[in-house]
PDB file of N, CA and C in Angstrom:
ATOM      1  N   UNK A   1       0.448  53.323 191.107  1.00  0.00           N
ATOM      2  CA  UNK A   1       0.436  54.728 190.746  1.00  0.00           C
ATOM      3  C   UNK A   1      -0.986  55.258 190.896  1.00  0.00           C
ATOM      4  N   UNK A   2      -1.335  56.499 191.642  1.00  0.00           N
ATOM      5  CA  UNK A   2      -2.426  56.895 191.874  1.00  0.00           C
ATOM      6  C   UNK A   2      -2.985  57.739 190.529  1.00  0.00           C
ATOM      7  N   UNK A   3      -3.810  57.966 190.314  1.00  0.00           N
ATOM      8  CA  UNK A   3      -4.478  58.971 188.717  1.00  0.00           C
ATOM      9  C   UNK A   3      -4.526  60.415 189.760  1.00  0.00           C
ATOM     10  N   UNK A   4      -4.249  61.267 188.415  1.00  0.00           N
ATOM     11  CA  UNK A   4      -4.317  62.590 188.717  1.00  0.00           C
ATOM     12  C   UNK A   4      -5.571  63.435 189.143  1.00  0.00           C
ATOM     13  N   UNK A   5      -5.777  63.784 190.486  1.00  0.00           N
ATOM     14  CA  UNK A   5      -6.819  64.128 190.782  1.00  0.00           C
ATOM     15  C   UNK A   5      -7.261  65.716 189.783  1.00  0.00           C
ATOM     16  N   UNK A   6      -8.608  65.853 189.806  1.00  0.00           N
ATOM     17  CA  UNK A   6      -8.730  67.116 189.315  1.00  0.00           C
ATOM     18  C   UNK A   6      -9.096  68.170 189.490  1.00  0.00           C
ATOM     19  N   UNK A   7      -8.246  68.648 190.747  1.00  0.00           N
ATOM     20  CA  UNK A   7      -7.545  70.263 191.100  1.00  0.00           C
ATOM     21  C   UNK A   7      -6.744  70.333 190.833  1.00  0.00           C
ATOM     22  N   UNK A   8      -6.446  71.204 189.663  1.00  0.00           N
ATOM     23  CA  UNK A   8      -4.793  71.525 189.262  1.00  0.00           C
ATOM     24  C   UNK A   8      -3.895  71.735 190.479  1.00  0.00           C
ATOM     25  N   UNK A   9      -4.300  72.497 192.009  1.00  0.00           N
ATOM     26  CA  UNK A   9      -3.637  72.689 192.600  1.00  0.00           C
ATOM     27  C   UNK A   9      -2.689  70.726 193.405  1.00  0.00           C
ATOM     28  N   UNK A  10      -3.636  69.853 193.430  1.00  0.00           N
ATOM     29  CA  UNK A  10      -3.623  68.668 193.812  1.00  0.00           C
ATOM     30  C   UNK A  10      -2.449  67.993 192.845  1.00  0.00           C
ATOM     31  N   UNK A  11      -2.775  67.744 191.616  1.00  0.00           N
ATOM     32  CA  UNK A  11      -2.086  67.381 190.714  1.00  0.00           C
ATOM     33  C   UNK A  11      -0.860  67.911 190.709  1.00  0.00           C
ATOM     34  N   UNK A  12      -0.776  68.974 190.882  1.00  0.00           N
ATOM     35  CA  UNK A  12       1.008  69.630 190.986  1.00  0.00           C
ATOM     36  C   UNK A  12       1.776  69.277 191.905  1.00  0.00           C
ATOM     37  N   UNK A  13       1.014  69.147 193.271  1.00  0.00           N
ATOM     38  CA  UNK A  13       1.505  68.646 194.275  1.00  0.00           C
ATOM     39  C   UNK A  13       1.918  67.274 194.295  1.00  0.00           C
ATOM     40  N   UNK A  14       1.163  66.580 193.582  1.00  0.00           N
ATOM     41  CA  UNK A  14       1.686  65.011 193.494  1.00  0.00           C
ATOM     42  C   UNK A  14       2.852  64.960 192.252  1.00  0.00           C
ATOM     43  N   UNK A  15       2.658  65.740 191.046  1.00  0.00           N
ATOM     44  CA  UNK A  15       3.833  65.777 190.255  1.00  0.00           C
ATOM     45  C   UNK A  15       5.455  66.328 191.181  1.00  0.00           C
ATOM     46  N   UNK A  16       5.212  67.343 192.176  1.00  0.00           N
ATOM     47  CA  UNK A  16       6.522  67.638 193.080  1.00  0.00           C
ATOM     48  C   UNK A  16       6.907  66.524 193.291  1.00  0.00           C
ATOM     49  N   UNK A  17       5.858  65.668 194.352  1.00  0.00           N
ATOM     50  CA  UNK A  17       5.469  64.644 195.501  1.00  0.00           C
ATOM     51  C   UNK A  17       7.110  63.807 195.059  1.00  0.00           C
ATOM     52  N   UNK A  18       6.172  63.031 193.821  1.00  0.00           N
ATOM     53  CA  UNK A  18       7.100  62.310 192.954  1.00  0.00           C
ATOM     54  C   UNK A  18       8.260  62.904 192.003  1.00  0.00           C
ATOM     55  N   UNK A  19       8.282  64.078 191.844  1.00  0.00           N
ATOM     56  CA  UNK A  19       9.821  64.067 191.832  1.00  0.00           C
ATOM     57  C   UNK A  19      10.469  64.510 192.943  1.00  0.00           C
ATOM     58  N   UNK A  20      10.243  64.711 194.041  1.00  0.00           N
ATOM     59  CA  UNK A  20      10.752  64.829 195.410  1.00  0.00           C
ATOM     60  C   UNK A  20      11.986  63.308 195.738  1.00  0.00           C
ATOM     61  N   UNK A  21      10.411  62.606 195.509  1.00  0.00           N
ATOM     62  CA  UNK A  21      10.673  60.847 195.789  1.00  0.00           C
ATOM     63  C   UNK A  21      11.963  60.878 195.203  1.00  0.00           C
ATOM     64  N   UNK A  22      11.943  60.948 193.991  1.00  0.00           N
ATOM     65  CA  UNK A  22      12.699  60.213 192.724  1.00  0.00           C
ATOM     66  C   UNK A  22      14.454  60.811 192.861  1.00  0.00           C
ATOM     67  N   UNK A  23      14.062  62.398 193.488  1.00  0.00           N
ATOM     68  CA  UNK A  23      15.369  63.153 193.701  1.00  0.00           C
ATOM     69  C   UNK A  23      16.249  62.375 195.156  1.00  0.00           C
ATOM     70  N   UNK A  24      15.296  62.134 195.971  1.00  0.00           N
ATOM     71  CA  UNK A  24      15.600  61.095 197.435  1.00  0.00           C
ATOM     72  C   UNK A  24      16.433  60.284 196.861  1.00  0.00           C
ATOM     73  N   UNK A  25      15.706  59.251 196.122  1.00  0.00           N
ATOM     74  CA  UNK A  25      16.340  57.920 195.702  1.00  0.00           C
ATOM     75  C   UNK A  25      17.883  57.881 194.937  1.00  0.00           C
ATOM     76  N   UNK A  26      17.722  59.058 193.793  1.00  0.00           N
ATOM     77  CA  UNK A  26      18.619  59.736 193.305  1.00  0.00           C
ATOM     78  C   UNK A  26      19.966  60.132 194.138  1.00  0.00           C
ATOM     79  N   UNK A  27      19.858  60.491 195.419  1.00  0.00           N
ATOM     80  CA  UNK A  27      20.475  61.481 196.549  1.00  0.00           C
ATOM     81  C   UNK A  27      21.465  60.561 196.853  1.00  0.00           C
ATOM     82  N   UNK A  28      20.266  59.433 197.761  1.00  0.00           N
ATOM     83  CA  UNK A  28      21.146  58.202 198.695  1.00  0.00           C
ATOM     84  C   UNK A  28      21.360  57.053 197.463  1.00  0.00           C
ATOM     85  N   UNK A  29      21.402  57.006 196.348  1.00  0.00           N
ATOM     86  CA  UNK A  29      22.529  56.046 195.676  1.00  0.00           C
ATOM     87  C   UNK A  29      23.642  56.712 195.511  1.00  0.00           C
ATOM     88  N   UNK A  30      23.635  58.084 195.074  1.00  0.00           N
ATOM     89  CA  UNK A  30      25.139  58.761 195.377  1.00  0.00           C
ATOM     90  C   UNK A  30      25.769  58.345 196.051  1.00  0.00           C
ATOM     91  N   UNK A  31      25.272  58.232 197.845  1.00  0.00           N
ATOM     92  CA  UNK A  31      25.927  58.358 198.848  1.00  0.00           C
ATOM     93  C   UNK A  31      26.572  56.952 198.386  1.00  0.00           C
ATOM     94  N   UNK A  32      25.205  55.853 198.297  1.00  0.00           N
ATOM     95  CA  UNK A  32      25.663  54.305 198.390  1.00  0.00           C
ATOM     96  C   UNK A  32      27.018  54.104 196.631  1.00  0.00           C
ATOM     97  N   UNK A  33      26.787  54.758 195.804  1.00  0.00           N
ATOM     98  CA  UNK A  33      27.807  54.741 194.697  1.00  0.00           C
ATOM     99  C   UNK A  33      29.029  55.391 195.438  1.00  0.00           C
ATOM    100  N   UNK A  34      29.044  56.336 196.419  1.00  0.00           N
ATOM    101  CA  UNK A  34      30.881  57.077 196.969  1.00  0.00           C
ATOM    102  C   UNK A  34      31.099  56.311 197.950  1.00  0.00           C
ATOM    103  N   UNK A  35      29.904  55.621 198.643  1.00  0.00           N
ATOM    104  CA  UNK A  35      30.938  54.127 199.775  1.00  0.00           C
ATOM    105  C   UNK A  35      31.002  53.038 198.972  1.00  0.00           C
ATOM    106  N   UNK A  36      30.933  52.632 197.783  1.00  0.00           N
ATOM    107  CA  UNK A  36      31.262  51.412 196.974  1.00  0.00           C
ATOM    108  C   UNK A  36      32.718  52.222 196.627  1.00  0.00           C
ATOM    109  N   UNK A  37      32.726  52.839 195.867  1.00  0.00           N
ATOM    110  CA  UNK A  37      33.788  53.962 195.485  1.00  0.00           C
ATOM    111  C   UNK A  37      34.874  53.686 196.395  1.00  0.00           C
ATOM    112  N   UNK A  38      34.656  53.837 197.698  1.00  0.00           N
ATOM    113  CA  UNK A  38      35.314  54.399 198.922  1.00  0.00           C
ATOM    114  C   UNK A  38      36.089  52.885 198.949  1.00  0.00           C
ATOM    115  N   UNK A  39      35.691  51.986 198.931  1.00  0.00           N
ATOM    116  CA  UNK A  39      35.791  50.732 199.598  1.00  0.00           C
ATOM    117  C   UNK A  39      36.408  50.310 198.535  1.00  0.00           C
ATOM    118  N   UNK A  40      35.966  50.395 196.958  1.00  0.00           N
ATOM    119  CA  UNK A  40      36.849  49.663 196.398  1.00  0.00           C
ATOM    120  C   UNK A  40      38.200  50.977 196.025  1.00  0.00           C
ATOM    121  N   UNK A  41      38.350  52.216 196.274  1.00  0.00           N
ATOM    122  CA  UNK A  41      39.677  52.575 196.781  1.00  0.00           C
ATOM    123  C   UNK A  41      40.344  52.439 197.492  1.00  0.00           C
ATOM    124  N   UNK A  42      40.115  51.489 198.564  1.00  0.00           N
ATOM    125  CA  UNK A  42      40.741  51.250 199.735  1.00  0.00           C
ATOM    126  C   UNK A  42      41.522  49.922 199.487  1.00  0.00           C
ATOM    127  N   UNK A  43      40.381  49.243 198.254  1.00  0.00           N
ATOM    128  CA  UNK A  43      41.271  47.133 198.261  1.00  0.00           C
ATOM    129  C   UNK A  43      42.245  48.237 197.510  1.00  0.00           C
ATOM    130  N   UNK A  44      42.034  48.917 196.295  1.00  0.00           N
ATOM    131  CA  UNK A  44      42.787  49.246 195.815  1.00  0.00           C
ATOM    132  C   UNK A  44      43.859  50.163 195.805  1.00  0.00           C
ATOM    133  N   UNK A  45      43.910  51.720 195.306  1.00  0.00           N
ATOM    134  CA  UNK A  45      44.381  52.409 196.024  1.00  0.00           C
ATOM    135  C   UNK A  45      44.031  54.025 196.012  1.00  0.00           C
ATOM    136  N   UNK A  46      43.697  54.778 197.071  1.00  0.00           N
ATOM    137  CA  UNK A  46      43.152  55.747 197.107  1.00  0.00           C
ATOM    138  C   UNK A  46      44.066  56.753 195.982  1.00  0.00           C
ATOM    139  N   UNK A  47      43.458  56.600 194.449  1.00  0.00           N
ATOM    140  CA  UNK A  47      44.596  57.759 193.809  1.00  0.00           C
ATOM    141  C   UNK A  47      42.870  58.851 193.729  1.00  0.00           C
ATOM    142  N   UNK A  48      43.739  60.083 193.101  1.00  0.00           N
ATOM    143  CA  UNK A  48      43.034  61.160 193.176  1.00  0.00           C
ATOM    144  C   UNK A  48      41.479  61.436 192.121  1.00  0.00           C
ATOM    145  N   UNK A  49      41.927  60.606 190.750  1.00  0.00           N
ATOM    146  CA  UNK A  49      40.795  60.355 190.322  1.00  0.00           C
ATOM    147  C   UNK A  49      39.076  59.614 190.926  1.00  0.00           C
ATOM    148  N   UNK A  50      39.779  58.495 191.885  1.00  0.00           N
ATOM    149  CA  UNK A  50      38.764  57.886 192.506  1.00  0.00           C
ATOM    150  C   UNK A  50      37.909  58.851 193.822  1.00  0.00           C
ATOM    151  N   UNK A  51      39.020  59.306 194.423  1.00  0.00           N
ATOM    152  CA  UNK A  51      39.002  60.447 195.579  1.00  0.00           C
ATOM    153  C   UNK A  51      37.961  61.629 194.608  1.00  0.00           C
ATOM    154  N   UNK A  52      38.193  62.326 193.724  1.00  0.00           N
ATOM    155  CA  UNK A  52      37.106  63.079 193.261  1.00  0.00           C
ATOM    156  C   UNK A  52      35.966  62.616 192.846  1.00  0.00           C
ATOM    157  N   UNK A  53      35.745  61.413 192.670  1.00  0.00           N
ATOM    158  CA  UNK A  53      34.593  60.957 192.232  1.00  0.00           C
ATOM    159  C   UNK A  53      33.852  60.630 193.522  1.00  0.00           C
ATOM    160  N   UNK A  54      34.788  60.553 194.685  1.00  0.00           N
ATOM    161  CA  UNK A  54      34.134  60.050 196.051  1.00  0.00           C
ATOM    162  C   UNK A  54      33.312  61.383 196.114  1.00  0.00           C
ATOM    163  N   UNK A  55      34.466  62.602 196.471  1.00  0.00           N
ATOM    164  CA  UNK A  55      34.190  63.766 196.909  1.00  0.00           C
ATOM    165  C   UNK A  55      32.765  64.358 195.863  1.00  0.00           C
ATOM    166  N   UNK A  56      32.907  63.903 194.575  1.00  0.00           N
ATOM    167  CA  UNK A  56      31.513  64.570 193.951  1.00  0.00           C
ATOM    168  C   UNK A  56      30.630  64.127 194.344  1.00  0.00           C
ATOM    169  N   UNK A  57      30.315  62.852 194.671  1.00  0.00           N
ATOM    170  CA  UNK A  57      29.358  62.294 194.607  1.00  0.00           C
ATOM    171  C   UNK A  57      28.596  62.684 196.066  1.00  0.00           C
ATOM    172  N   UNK A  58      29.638  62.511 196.589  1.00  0.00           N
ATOM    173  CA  UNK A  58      29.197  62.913 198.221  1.00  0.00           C
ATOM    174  C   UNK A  58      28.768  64.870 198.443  1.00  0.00           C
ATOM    175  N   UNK A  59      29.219  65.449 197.285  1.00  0.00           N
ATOM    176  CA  UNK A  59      28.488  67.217 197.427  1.00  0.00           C
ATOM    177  C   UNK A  59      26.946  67.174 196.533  1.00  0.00           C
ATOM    178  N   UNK A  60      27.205  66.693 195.315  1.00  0.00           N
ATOM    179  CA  UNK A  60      25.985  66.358 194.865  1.00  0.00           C
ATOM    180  C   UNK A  60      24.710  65.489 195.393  1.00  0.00           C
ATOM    181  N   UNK A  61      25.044  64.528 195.901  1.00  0.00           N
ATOM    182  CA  UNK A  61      24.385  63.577 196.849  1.00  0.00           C
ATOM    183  C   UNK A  61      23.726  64.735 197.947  1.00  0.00           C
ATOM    184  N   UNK A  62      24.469  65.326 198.940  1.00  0.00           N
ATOM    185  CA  UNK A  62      23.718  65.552 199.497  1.00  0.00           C
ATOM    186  C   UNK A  62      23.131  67.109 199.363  1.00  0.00           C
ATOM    187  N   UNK A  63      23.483  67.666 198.260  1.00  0.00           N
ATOM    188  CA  UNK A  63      22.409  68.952 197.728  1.00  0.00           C
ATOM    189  C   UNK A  63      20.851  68.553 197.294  1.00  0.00           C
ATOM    190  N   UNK A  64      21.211  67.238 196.368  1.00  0.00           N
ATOM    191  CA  UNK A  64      20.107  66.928 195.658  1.00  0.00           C
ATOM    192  C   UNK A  64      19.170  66.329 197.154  1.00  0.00           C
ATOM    193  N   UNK A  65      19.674  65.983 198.023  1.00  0.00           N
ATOM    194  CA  UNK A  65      19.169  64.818 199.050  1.00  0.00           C
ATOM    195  C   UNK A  65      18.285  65.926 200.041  1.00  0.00           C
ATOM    196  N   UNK A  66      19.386  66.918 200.032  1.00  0.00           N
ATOM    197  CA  UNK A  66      19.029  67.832 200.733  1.00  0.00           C
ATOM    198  C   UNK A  66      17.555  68.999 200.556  1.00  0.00           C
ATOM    199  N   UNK A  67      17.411  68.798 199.282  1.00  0.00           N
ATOM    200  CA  UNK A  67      16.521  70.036 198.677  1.00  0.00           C
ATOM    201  C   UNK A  67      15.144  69.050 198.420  1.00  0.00           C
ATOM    202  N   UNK A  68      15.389  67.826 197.986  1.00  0.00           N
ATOM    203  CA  UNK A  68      14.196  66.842 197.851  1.00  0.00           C
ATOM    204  C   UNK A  68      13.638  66.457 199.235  1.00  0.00           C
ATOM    205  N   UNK A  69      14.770  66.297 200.876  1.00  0.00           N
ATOM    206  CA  UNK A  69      13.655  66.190 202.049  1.00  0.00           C
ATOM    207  C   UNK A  69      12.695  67.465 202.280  1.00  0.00           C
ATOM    208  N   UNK A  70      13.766  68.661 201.809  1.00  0.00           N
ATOM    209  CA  UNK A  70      12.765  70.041 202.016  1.00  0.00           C
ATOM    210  C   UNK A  70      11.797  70.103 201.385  1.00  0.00           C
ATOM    211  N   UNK A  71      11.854  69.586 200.297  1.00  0.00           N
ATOM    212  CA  UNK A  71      10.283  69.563 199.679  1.00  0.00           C
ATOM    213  C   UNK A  71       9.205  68.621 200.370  1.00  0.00           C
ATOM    214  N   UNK A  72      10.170  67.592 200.698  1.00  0.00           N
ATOM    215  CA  UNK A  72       9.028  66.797 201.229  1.00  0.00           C
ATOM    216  C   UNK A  72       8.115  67.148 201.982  1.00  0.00           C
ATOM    217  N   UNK A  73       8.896  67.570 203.187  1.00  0.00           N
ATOM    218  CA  UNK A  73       8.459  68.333 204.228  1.00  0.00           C
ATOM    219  C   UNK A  73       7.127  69.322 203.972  1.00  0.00           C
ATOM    220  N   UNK A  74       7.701  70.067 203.117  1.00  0.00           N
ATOM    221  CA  UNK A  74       6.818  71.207 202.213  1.00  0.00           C
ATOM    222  C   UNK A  74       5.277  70.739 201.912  1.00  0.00           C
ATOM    223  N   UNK A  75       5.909  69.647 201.208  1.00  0.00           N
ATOM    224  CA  UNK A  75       4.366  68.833 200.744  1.00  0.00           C
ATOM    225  C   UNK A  75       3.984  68.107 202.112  1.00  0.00           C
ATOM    226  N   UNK A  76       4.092  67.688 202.587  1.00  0.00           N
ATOM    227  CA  UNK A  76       3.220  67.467 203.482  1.00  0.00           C
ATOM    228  C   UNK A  76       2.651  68.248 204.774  1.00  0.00           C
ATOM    229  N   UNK A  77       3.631  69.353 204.990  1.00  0.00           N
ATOM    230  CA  UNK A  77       3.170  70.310 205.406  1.00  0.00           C
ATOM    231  C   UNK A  77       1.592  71.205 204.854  1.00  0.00           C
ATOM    232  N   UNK A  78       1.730  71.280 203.683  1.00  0.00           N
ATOM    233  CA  UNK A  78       1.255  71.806 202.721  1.00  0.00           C
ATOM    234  C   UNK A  78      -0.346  71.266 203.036  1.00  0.00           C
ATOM    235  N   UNK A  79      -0.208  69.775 202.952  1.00  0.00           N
ATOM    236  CA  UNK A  79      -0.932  68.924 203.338  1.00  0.00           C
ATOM    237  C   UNK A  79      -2.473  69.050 204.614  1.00  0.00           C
ATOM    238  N   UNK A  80      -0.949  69.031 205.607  1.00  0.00           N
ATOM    239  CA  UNK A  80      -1.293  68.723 207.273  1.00  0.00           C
ATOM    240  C   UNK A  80      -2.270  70.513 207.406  1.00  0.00           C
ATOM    241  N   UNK A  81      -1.478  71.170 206.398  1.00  0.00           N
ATOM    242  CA  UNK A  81      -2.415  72.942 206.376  1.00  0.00           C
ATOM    243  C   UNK A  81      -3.915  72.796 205.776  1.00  0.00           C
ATOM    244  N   UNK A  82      -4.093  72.252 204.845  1.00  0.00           N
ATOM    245  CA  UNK A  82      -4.945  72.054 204.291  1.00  0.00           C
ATOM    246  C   UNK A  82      -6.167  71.099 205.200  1.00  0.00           C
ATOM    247  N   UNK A  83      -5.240  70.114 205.900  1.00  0.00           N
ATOM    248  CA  UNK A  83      -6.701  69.314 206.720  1.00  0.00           C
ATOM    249  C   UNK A  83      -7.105  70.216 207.435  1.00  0.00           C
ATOM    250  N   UNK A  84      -6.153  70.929 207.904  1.00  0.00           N
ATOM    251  CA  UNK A  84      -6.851  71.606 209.252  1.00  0.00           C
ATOM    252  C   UNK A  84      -7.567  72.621 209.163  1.00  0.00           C
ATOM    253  N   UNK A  85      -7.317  72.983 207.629  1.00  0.00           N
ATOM    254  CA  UNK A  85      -8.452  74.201 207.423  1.00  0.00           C
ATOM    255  C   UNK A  85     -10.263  73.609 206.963  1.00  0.00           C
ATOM    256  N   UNK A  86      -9.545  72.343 206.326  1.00  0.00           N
ATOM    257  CA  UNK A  86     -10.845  71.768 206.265  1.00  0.00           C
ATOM    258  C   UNK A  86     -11.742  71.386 207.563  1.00  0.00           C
ATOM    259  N   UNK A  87     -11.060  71.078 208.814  1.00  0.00           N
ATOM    260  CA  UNK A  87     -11.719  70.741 209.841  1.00  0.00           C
ATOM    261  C   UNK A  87     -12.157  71.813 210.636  1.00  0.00           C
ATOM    262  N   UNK A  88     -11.576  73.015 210.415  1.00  0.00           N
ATOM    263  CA  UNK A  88     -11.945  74.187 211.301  1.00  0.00           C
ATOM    264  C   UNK A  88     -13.462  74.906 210.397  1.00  0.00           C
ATOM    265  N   UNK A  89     -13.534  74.656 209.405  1.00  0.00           N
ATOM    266  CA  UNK A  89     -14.614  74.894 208.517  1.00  0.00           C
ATOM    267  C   UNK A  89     -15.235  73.859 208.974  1.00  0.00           C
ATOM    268  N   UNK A  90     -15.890  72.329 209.160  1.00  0.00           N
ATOM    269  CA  UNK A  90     -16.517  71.703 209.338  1.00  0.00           C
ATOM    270  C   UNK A  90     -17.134  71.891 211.271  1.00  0.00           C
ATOM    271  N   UNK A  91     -15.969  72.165 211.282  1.00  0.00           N
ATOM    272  CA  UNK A  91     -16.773  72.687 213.160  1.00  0.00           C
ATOM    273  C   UNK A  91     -17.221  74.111 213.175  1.00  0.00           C
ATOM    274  N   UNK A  92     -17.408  75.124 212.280  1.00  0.00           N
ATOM    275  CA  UNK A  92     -18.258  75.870 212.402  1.00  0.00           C
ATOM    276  C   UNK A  92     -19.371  75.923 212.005  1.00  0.00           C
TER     277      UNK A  92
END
């Protein structure tokens, strides 16, 4: 775990960073909890209770999955903006 640097603006970004991460990880066990799901409805038998728990898991899964790569992106975008302003200042 890295320590909190001290620019508030820095520090926020790594508090997203990591719950970005955490929402990822969060995302794709969904997916991996509705193909365990999936599979053991299949030895067994696809009734409708199991089928909604597939189907939730698999809308939630990929909202949460979905909104945590956009951040990612974000932050490191965020990032890749920031070097380059630092380097365009150092070559003048």
């Amino acid at each position: 775990m890295t320590p909190e640097p001290d620019d508030p603006v820095l520090a926020q970004r790594e508090r997203i960073r990591r719950q970005a991460n955490t929402a990822q990880r969060a995302g794709y066990a969904m997916y991996a909890l509705a193909t365990l799901g999936f599979f053991i409805g299949l030895a067994t038998s696809l009734s409708g209770p199991i089928l909604t728990v597939i189907i939730v898991l698999m809308i939630v899964g990929s909202v949460v999955l979905a909104v945590a790569i956009q951040v990612g992106y974000a932050i490191r975008g965020a990032e890749r903006h920031e070097e380059d302003s630092i380097a365009q200042r150092r070559r003048r």
